[in-house]
C-alpha atoms as a PDB file:
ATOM      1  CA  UNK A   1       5.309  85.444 -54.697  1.00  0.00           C
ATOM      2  CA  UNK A   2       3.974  87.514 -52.197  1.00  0.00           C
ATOM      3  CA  UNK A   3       5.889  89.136 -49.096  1.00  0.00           C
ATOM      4  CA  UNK A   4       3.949  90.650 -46.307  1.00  0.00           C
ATOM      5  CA  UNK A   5       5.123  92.419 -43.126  1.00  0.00           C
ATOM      6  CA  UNK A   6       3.188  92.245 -40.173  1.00  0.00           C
ATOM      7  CA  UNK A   7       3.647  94.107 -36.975  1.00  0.00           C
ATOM      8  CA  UNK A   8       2.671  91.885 -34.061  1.00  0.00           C
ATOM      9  CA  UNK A   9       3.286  94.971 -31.935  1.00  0.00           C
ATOM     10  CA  UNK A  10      -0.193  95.760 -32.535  1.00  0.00           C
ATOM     11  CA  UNK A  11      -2.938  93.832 -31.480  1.00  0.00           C
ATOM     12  CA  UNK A  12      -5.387  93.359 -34.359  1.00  0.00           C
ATOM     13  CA  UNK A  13      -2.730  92.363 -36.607  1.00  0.00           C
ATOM     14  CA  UNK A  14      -2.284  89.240 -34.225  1.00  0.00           C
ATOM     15  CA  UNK A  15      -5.433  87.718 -36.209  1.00  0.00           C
ATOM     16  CA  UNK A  16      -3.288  87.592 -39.301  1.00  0.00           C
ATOM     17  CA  UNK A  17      -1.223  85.529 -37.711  1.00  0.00           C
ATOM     18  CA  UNK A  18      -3.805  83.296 -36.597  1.00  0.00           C
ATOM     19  CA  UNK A  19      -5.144  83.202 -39.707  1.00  0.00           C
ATOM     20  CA  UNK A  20      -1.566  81.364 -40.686  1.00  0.00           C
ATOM     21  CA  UNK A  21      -1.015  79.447 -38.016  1.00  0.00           C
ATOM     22  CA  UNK A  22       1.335  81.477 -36.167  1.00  0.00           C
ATOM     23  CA  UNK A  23       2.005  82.456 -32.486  1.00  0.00           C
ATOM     24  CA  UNK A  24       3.512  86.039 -31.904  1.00  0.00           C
ATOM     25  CA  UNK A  25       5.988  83.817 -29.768  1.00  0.00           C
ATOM     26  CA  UNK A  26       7.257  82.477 -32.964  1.00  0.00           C
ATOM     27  CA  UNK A  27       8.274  86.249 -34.465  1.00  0.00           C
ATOM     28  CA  UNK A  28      10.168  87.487 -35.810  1.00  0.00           C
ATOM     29  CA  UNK A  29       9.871  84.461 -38.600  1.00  0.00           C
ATOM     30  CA  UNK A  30       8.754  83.711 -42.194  1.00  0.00           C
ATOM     31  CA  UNK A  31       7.485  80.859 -43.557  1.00  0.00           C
ATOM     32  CA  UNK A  32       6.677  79.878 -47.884  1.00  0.00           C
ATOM     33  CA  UNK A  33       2.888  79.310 -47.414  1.00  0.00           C
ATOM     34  CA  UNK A  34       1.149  77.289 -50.564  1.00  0.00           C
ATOM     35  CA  UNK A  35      -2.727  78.857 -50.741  1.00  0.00           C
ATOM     36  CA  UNK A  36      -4.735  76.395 -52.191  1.00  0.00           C
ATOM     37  CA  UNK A  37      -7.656  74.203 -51.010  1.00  0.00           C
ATOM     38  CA  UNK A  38      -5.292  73.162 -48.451  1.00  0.00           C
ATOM     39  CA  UNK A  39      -2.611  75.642 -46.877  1.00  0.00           C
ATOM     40  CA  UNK A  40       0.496  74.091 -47.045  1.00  0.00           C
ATOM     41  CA  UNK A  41       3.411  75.630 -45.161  1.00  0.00           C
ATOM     42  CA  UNK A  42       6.792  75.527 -44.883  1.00  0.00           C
ATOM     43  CA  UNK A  43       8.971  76.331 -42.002  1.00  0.00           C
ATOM     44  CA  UNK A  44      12.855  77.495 -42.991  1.00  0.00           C
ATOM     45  CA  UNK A  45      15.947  75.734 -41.026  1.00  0.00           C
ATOM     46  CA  UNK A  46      16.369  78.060 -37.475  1.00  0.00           C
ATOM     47  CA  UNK A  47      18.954  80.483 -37.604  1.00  0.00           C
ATOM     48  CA  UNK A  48      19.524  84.087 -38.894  1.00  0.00           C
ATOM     49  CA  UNK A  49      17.187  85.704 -41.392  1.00  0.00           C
ATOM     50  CA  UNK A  50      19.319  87.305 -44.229  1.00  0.00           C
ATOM     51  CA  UNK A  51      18.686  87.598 -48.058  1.00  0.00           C
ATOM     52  CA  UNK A  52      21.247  84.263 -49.004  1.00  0.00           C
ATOM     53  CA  UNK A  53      18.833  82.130 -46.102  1.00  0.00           C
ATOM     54  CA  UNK A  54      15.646  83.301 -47.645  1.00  0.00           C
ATOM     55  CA  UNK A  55      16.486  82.724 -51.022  1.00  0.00           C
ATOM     56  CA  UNK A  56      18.275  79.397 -50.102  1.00  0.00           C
ATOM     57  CA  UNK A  57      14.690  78.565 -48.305  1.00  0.00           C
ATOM     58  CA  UNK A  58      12.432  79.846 -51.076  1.00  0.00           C
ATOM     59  CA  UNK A  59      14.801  77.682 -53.797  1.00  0.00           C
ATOM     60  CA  UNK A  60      14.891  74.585 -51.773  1.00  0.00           C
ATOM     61  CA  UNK A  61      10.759  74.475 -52.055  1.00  0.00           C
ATOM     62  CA  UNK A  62      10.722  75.176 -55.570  1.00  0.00           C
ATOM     63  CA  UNK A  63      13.018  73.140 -56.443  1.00  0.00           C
ATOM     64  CA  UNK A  64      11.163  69.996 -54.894  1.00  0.00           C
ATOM     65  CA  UNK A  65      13.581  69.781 -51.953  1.00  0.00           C
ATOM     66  CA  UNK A  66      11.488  70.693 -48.881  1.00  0.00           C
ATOM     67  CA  UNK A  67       8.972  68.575 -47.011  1.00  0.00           C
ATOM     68  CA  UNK A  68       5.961  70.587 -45.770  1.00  0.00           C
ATOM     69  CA  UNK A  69       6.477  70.770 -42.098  1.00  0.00           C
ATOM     70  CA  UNK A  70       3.953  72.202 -39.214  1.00  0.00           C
ATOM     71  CA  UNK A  71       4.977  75.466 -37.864  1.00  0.00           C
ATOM     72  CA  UNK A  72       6.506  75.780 -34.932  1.00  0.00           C
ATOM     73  CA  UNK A  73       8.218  77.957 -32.390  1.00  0.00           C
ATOM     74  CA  UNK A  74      11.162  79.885 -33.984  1.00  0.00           C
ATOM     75  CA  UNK A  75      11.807  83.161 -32.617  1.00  0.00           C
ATOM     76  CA  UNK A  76      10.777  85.628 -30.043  1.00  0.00           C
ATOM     77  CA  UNK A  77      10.861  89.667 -31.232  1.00  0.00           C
ATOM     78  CA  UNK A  78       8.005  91.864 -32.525  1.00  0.00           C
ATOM     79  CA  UNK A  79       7.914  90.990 -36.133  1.00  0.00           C
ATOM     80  CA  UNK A  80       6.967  88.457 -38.242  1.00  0.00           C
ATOM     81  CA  UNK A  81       7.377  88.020 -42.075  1.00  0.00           C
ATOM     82  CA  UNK A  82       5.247  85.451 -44.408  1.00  0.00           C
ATOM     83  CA  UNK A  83       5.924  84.083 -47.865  1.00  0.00           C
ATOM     84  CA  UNK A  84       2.400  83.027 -48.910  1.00  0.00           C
ATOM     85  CA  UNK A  85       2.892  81.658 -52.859  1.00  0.00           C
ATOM     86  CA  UNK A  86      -0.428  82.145 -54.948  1.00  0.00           C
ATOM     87  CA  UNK A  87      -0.820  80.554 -58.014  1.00  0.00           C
END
């Protein structure tokens, strides 16, 4: 699993986010993102992001218990983090 930190505060990092799906209205945020020959992403429950909500999130997709959902609007600050999973 691979966790990356991108700051939306400057501009040509906004294509990374692009290149997810993501809107720098949506930051900050994380999602669990499946690379593969299609992306398939997962969007956590809204609320706080803290250690016990990440690892609840990340456990609930590996343990079969998460539908892949579209990503939406979440938050608005100036960060955003991604969980991309590569096999």
């Amino acid at each position: 699993m691979l966790f990356i930190y991108i700051n939306i505060d400057e501009e040509d990092n906004v294509r990374v986010l692009e290149f997810f799906g993501l809107k720098t209205t949506e930051c900050p945020t994380y999602r669990y993102i499946h690379l593969g020959e299609d992306m398939l992403k997962y969007k956590p429950d809204e609320g706080e992001i803290t250690a016990d909500s990440v690892t609840s999130f990340v456990d609930s997709i590996i343990d079969g218990k998460r539908q892949v959902t579209n990503c939406t609007t979440l938050f608005t600050q100036s960060a955003c983090y991604m969980l991309p999973f590569v096999f």
